[in-house]
C-alpha atoms as a PDB file:
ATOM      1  CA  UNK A   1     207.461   9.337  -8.365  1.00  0.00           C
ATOM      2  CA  UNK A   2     207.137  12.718  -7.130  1.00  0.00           C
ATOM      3  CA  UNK A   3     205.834  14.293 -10.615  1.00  0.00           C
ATOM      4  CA  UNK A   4     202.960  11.159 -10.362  1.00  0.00           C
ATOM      5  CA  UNK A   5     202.002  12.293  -6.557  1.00  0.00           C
ATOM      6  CA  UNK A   6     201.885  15.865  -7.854  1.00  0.00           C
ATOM      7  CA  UNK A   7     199.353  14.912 -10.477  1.00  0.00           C
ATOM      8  CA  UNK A   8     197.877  12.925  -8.095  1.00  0.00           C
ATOM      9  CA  UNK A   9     197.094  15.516  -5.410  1.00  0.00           C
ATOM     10  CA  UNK A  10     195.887  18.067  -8.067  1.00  0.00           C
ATOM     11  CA  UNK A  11     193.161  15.468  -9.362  1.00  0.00           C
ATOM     12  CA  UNK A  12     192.369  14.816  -5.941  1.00  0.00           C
ATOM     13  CA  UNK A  13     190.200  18.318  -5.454  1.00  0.00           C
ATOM     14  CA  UNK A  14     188.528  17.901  -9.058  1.00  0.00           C
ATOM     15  CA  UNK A  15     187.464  14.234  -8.075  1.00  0.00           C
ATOM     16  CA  UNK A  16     185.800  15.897  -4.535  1.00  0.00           C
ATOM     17  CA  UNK A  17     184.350  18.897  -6.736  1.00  0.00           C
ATOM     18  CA  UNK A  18     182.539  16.304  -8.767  1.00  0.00           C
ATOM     19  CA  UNK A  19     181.792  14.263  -5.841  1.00  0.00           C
ATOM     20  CA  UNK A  20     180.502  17.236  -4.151  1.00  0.00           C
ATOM     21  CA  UNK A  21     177.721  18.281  -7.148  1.00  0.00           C
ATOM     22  CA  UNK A  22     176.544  14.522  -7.218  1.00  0.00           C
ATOM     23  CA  UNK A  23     175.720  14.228  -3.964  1.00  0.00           C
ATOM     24  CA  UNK A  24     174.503  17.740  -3.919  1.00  0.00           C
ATOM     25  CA  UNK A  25     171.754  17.187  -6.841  1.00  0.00           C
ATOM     26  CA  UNK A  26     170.939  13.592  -5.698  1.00  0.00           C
ATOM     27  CA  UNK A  27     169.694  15.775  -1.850  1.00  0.00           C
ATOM     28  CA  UNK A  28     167.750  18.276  -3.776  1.00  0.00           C
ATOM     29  CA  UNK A  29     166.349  15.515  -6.448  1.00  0.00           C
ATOM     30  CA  UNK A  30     165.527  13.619  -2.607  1.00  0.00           C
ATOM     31  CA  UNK A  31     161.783  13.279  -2.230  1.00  0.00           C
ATOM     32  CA  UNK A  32     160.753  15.047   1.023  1.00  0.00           C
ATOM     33  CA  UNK A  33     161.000  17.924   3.115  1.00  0.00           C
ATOM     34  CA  UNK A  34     163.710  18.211   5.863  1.00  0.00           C
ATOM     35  CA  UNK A  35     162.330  21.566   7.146  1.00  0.00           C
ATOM     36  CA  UNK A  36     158.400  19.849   7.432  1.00  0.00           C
ATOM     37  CA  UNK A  37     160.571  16.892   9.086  1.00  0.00           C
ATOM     38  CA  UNK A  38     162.037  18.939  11.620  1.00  0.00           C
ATOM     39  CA  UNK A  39     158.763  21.079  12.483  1.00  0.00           C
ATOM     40  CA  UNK A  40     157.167  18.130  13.357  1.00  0.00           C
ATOM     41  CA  UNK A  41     154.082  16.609  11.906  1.00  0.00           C
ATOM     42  CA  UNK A  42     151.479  19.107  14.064  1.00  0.00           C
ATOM     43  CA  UNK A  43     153.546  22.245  12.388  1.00  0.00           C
ATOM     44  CA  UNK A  44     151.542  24.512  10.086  1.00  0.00           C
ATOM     45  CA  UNK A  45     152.459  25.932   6.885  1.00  0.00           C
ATOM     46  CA  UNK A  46     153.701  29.093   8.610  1.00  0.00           C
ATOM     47  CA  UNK A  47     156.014  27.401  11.300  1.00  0.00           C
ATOM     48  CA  UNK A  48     157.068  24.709   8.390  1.00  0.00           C
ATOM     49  CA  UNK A  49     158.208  28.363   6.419  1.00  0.00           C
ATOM     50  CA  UNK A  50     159.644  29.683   9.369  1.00  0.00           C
ATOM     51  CA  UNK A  51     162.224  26.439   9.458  1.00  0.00           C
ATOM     52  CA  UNK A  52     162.918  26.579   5.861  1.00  0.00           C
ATOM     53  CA  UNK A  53     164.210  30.321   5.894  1.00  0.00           C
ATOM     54  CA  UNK A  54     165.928  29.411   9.094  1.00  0.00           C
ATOM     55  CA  UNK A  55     168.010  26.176   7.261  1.00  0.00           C
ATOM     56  CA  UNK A  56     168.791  28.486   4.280  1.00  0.00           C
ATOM     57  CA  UNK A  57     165.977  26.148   2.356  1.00  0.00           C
ATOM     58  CA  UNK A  58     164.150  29.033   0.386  1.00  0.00           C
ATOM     59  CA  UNK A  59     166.970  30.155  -1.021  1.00  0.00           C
ATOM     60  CA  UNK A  60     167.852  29.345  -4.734  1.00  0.00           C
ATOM     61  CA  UNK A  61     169.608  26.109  -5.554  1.00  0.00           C
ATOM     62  CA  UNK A  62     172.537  27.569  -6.996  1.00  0.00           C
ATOM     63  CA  UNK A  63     172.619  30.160  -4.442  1.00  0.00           C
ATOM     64  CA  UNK A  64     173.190  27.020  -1.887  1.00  0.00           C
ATOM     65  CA  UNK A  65     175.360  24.578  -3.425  1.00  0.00           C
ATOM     66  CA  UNK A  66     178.229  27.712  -3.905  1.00  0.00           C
ATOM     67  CA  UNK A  67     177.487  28.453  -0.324  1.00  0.00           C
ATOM     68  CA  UNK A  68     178.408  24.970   0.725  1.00  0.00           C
ATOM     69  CA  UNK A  69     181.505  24.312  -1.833  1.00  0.00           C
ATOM     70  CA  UNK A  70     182.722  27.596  -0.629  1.00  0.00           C
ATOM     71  CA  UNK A  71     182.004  26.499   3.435  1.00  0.00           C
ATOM     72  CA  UNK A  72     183.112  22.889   2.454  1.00  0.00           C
ATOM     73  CA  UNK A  73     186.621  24.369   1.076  1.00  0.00           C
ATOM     74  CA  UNK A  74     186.837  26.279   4.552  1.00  0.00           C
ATOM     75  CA  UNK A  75     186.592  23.349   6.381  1.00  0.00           C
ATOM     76  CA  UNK A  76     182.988  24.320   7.491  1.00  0.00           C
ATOM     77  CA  UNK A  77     180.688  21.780   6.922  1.00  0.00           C
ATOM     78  CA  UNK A  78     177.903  23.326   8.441  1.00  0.00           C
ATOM     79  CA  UNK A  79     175.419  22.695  11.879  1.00  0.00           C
ATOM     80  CA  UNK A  80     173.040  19.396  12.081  1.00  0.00           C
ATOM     81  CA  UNK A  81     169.606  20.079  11.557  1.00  0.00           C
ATOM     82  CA  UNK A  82     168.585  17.361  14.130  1.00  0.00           C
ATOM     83  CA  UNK A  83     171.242  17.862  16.627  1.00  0.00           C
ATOM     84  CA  UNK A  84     171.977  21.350  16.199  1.00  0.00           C
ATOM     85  CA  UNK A  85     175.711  20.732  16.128  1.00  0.00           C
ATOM     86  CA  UNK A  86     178.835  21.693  14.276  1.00  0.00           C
ATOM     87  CA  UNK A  87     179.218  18.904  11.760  1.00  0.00           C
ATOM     88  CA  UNK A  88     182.840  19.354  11.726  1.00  0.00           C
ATOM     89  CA  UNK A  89     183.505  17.968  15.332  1.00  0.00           C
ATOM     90  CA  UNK A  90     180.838  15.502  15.309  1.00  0.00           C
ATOM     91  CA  UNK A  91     181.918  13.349  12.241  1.00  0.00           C
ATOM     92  CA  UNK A  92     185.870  13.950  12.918  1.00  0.00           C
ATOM     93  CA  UNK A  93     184.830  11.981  15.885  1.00  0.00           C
ATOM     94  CA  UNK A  94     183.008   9.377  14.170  1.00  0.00           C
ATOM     95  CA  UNK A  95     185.738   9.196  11.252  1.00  0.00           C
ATOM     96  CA  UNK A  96     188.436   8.132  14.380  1.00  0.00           C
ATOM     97  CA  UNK A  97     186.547   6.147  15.530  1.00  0.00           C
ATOM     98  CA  UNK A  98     186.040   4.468  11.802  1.00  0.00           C
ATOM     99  CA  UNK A  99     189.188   4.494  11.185  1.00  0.00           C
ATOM    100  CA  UNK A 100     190.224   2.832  14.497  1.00  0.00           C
ATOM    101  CA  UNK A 101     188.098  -0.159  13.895  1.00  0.00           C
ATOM    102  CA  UNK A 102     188.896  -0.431   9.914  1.00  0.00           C
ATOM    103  CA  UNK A 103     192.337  -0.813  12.060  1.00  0.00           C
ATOM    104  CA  UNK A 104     191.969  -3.492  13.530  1.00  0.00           C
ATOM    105  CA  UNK A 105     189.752  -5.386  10.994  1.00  0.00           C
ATOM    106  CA  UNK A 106     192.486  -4.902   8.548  1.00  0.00           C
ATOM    107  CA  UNK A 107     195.473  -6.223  10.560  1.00  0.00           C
ATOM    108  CA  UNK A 108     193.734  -9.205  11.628  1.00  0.00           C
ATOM    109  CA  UNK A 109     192.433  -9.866   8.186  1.00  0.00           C
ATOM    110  CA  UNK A 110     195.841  -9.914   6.522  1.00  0.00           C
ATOM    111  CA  UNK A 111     197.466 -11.701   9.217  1.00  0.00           C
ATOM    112  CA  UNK A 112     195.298 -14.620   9.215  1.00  0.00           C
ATOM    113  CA  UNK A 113     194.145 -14.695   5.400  1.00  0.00           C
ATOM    114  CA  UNK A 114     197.994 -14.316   3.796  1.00  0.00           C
ATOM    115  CA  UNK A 115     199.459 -17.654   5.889  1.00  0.00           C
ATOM    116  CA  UNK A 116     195.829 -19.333   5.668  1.00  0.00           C
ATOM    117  CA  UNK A 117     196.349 -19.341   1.490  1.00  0.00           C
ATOM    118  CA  UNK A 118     200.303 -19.992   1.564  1.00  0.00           C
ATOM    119  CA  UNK A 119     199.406 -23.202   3.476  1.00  0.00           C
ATOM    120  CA  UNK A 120     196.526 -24.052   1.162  1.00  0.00           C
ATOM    121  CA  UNK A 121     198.710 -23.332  -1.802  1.00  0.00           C
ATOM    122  CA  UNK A 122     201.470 -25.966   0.121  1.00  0.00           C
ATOM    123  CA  UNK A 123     199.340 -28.488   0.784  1.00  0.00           C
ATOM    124  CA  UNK A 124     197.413 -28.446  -2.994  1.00  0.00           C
ATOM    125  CA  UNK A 125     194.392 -30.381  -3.648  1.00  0.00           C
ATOM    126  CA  UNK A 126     194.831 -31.914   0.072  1.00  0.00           C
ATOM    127  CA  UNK A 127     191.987 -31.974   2.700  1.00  0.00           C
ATOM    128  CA  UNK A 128     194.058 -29.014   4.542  1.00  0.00           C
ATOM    129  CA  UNK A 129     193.652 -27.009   1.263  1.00  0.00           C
ATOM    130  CA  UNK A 130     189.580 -28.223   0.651  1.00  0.00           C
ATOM    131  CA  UNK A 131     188.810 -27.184   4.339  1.00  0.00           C
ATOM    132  CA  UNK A 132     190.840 -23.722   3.867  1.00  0.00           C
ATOM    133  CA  UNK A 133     188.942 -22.996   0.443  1.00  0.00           C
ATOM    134  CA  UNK A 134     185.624 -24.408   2.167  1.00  0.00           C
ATOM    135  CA  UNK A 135     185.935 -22.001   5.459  1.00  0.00           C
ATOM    136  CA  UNK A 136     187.338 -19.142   3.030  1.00  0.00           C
ATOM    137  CA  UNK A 137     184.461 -19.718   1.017  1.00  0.00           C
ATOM    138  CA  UNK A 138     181.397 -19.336   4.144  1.00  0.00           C
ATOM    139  CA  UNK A 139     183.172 -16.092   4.777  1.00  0.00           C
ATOM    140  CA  UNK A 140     181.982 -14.957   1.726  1.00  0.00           C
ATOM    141  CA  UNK A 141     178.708 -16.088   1.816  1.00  0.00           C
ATOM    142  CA  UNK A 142     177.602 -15.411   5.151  1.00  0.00           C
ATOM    143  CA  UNK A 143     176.004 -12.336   5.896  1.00  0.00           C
ATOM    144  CA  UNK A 144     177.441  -9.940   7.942  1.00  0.00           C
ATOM    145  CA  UNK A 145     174.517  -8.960   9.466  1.00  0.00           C
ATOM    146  CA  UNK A 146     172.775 -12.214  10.601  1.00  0.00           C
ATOM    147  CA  UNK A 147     176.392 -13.740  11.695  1.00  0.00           C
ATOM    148  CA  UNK A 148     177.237 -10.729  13.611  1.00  0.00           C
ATOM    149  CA  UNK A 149     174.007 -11.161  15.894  1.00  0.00           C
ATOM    150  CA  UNK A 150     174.414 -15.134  16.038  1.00  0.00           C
ATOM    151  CA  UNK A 151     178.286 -13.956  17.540  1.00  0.00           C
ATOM    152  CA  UNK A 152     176.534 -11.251  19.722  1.00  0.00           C
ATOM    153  CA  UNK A 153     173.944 -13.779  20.897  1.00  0.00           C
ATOM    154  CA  UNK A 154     176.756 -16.369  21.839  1.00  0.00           C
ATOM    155  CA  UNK A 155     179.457 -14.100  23.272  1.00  0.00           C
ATOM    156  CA  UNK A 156     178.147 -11.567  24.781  1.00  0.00           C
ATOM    157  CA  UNK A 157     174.305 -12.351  25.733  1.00  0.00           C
ATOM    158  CA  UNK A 158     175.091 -16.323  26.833  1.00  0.00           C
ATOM    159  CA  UNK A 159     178.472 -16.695  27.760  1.00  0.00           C
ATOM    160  CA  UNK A 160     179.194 -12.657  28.886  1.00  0.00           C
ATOM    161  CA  UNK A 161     182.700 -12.783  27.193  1.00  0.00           C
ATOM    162  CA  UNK A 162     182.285  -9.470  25.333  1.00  0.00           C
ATOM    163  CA  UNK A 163     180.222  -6.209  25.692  1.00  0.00           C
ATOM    164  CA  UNK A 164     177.620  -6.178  23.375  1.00  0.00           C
ATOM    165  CA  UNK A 165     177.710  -2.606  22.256  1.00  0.00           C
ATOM    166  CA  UNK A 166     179.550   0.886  22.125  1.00  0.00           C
ATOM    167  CA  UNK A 167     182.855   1.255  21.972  1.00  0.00           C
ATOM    168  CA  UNK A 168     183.863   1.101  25.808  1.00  0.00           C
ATOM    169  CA  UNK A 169     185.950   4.156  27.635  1.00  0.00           C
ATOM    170  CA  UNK A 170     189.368   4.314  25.212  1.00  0.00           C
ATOM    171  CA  UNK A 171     190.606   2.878  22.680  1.00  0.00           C
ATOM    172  CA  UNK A 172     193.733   1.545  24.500  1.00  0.00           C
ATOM    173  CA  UNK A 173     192.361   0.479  27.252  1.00  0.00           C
ATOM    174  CA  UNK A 174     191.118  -3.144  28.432  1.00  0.00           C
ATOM    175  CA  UNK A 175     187.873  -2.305  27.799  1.00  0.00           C
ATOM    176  CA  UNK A 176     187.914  -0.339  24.344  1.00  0.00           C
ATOM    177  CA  UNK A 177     189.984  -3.484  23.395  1.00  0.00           C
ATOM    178  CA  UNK A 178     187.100  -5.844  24.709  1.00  0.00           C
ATOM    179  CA  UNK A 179     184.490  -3.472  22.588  1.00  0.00           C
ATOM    180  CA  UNK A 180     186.616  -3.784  19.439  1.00  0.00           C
ATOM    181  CA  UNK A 181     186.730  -7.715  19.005  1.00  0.00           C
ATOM    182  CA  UNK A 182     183.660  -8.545  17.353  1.00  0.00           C
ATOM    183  CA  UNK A 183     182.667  -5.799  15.460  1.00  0.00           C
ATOM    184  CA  UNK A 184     186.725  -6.297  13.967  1.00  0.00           C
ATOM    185  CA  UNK A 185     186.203  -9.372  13.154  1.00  0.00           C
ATOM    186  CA  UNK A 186     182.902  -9.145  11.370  1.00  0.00           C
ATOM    187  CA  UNK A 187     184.094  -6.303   9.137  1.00  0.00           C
ATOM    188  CA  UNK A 188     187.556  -8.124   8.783  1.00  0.00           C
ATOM    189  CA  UNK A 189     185.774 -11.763   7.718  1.00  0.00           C
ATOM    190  CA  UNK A 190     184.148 -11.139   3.846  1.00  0.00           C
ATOM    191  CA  UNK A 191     188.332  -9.826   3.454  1.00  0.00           C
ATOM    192  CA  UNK A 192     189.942 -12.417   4.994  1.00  0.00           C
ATOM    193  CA  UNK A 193     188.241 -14.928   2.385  1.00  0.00           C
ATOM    194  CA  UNK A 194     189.007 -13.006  -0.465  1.00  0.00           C
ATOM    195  CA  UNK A 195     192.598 -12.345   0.373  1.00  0.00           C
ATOM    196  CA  UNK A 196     193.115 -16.271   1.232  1.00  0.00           C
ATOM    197  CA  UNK A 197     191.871 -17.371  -1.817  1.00  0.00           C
ATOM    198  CA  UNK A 198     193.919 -14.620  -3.953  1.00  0.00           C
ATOM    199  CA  UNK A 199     196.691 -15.481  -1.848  1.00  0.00           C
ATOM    200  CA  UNK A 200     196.108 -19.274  -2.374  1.00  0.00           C
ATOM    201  CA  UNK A 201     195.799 -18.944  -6.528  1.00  0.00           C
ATOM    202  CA  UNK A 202     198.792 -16.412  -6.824  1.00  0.00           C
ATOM    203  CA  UNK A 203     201.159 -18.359  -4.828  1.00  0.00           C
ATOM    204  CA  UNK A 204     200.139 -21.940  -7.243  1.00  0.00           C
ATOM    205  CA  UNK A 205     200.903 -19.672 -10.281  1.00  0.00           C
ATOM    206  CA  UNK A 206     204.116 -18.087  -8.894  1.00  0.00           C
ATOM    207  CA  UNK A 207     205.591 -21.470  -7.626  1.00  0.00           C
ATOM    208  CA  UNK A 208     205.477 -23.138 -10.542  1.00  0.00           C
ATOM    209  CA  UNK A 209     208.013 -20.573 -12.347  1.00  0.00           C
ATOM    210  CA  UNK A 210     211.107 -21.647 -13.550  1.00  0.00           C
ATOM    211  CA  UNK A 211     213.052 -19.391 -10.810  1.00  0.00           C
ATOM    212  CA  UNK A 212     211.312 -21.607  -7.895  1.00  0.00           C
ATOM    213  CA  UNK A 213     212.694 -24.801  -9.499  1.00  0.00           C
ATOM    214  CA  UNK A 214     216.106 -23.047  -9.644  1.00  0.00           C
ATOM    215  CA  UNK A 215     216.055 -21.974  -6.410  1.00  0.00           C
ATOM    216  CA  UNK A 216     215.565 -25.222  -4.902  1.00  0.00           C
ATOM    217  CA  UNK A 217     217.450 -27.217  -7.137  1.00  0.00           C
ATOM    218  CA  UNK A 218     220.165 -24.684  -5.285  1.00  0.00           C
ATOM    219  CA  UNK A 219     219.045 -25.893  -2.079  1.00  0.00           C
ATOM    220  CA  UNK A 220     217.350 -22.845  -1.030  1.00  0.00           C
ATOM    221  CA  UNK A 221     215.456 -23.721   2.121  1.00  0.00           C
ATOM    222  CA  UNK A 222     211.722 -23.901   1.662  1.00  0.00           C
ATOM    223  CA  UNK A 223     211.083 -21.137   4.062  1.00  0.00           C
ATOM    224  CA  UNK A 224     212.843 -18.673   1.813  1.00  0.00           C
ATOM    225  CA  UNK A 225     211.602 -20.323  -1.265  1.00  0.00           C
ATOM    226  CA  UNK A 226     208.026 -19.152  -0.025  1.00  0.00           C
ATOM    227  CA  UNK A 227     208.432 -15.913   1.854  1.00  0.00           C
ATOM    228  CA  UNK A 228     211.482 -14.699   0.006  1.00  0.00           C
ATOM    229  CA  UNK A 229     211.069 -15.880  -3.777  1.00  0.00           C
ATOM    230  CA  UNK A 230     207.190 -16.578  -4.019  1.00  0.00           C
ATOM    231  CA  UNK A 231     205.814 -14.166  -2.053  1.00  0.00           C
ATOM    232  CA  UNK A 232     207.179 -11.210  -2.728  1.00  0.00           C
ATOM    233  CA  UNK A 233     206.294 -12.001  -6.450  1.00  0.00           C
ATOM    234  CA  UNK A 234     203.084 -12.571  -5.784  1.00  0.00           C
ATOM    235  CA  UNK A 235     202.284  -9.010  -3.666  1.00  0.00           C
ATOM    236  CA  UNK A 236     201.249  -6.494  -6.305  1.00  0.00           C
ATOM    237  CA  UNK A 237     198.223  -8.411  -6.817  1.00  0.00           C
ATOM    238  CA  UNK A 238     197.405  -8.679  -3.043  1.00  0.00           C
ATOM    239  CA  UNK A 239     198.300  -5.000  -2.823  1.00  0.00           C
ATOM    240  CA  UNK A 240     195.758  -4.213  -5.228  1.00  0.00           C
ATOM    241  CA  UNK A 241     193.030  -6.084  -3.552  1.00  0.00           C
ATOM    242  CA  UNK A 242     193.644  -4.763   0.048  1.00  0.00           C
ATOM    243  CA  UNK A 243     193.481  -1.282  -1.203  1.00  0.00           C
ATOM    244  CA  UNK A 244     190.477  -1.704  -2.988  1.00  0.00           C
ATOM    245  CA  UNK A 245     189.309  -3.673  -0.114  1.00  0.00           C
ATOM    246  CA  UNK A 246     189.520  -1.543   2.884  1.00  0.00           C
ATOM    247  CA  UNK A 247     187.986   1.368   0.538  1.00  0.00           C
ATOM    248  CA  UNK A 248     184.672  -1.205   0.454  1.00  0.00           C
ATOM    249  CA  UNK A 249     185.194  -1.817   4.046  1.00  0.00           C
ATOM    250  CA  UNK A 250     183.449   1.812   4.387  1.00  0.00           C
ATOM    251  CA  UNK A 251     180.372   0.368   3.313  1.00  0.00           C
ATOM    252  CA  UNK A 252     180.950  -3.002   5.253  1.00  0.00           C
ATOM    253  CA  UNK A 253     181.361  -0.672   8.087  1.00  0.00           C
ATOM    254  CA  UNK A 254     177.786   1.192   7.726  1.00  0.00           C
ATOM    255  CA  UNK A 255     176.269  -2.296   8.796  1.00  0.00           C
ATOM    256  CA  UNK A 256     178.201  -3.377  11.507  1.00  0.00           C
ATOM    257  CA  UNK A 257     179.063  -0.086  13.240  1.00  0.00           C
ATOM    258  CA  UNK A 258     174.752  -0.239  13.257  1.00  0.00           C
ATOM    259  CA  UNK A 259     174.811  -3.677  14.472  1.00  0.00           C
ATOM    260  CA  UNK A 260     176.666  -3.388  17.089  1.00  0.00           C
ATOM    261  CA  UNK A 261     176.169   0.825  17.890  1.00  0.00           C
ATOM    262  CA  UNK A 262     179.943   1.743  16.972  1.00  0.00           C
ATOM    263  CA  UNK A 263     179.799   5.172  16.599  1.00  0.00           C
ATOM    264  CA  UNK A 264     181.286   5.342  13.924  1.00  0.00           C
ATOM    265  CA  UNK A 265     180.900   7.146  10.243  1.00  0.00           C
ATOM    266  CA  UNK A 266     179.021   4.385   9.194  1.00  0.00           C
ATOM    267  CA  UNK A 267     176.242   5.025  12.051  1.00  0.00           C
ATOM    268  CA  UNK A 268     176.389   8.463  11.977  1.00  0.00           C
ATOM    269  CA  UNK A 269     175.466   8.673   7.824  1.00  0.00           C
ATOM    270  CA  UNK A 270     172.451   6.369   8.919  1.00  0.00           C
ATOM    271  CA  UNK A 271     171.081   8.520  11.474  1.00  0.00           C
ATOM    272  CA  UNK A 272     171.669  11.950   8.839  1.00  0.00           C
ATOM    273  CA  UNK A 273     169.911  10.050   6.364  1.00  0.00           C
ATOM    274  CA  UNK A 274     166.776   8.942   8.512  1.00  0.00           C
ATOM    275  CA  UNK A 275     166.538  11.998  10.496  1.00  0.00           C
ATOM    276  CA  UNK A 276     166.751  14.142   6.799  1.00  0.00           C
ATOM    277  CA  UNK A 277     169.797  15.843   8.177  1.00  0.00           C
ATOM    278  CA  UNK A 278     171.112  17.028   4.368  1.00  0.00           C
ATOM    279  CA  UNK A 279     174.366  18.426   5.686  1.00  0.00           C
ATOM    280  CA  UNK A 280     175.446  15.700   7.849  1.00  0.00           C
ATOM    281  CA  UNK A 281     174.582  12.870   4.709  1.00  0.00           C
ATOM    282  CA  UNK A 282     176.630  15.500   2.509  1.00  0.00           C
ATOM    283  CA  UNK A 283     179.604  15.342   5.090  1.00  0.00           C
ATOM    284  CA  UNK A 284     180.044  12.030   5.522  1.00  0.00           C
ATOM    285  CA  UNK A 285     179.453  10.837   1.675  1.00  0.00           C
ATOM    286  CA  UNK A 286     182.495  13.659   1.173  1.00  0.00           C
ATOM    287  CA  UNK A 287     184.539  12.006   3.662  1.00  0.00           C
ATOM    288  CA  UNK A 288     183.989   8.686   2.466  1.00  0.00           C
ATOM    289  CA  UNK A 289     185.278   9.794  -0.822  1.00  0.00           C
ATOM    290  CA  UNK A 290     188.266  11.234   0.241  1.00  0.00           C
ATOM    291  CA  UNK A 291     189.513   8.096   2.380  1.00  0.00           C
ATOM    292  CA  UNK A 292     188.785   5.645  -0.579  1.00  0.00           C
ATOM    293  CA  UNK A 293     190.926   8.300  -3.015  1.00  0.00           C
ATOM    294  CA  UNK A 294     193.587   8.639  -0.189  1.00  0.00           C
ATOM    295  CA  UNK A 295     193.708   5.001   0.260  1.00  0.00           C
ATOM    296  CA  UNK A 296     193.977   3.982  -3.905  1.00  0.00           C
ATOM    297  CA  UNK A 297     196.880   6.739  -3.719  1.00  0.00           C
ATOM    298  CA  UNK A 298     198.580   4.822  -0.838  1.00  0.00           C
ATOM    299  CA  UNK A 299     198.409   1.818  -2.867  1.00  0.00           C
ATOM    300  CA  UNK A 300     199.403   2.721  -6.344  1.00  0.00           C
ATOM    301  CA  UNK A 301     202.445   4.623  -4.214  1.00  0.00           C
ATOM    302  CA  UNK A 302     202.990   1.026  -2.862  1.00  0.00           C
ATOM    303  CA  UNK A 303     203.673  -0.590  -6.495  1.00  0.00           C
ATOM    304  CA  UNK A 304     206.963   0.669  -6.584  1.00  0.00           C
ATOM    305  CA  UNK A 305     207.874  -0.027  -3.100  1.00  0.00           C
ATOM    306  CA  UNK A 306     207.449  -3.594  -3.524  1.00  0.00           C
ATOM    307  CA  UNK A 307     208.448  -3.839  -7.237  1.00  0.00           C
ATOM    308  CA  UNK A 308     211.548  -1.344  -8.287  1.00  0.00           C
ATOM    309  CA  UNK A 309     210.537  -1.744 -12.476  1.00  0.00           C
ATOM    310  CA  UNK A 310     207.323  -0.199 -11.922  1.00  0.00           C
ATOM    311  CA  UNK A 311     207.850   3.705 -12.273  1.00  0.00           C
ATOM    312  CA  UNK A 312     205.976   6.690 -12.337  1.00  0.00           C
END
């Protein structure tokens, strides 16, 4: 185990190098001009100059991208060009608050979708399991972003249950917790359906093994039969598709963090990339890379937690 987590953590910084020159030559291969953008549209070709030598533009392109590795390795990812800003502060903030709502979108979604497809599984080829399947199957479908503004319409616009927007005063408090519901849920539905029906198809495949039948022919109650026997048996699988799940939560997040103005990573890439802010886009595509690596190491790691015969 450790020997794997060693390799691990020394691919992880060759993985960001070659995330880092991707994103680096799809900026400069970006049609546009961020120093013309941030002149203004009234700014000659003097002023627009003046801008570019100020951002570091006119120098060469190799000339920048070692400048920004070598910042990027110092932890300095550089000042906004539309909010004039350290970077650094501005989207640790926004990754918290990411994090914090990824959070609660994943507990809810496991909690509800793991029992949800253990009862379908039970009750096979029954109405229970058609209307599971069915209501598993619209979270899917649905779009996030038309559902999440039919939710905001109902609960917050004509009955006043929830706030409509932000992220309220703390995250602990009444009213963080109030701001949190149903942007959670939205990013939390597409994996609820997925791990219900995973959970519903492993679970039919595991019970019908030969150590199930033996286990109740012992008189094993039911309860332990399921949670116990099947379950556990049927995990790796699950584990594999909530890890690679909450890694495409990130880009789940980018819509409903702008639906409902969470500010979040997800908003705060949106606004670098309309506003042509280069650095900020190139900070939070890094940081999204990092938290999908660091979450696929958390789950391979997890393999042999739940199953002793798999080993590094």
């Amino acid at each position: 185990m450790k020997r794997y987590l060693v390799k691990r953590l020394i691919q992880l910084p060759i993985i960001l190098a070659g995330v880092l020159i991707c994103v680096f030559l799809i900026i400069q291969l970006t049609p546009g001009d961020p120093a013309a953008t941030l002149a203004g549209p009234k700014a000659g070709p003097e002023e627009v100059e003046a801008v570019r030598q100020q951002l570091g533009l006119d120098r060469p392109v190799l000339e920048q991208f070692f400048s920004y590795v070598g910042n990027v390795f110092r932890g300095n990812f550089g000042r906004s060009y539309t909010h004039k800003t350290d970077i650094g502060s501005s989207i640790g903030t926004a990754l918290v608050n990411t994090v914090y709502l990824m959070l609660f979108a994943r507990i809810w979604s496991i909690l509800a979708a793991i029992p949800l497809g253990i009862y379908a599984a039970l009750h096979h080829n029954t109405w229970v399991d058609k209307l599971c399947m069915g209501t598993s199957l619209l979270g899917i479908s649905i779009p996030q972003f038309w559902l999440g503004l039919i939710l905001m319409k109902l609960f917050c616009f004509d009955l006043g249950w929830l706030p409509f927007s932000g992220m309220g005063s703390s995250f602990w408090s009444a009213d963080g917790l109030l701001h949190v519901i149903l942007p959670a849920f939205m990013l939390g539905l597409p994996q609820l359906a997925s791990i219900a029906r995973l959970t519903r198809s492993e679970m039919l495949e595991v019970m019908r093994q030969d150590y199930i039948k033996t286990a109740r022919a012992k008189g094993v109650k039911q309860r332990m039969v399921v949670y116990k026997h099947a379950l556990k048996n049927a995990a790796l699988p699950l584990i594999t598709v909530i890890g690679t799940q909450t890694g495409y939560m990130l880009s789940g997040s980018v819509v409903i963090e702008n639906i409902f103005a969470w500010p979040g990573l997800g908003r705060y890439s949106i606004q670098a990339i309309i506003g042509s802010d280069y650095p900020a886009i190139q900070a939070s595509v890094l940081l999204f890379a990092v938290m999908f690596l660091v979450v696929n190491l958390i789950v391979d790691l997890t393999y042999s937690l739940v199953d002793p015969r798999i080993n590094y």
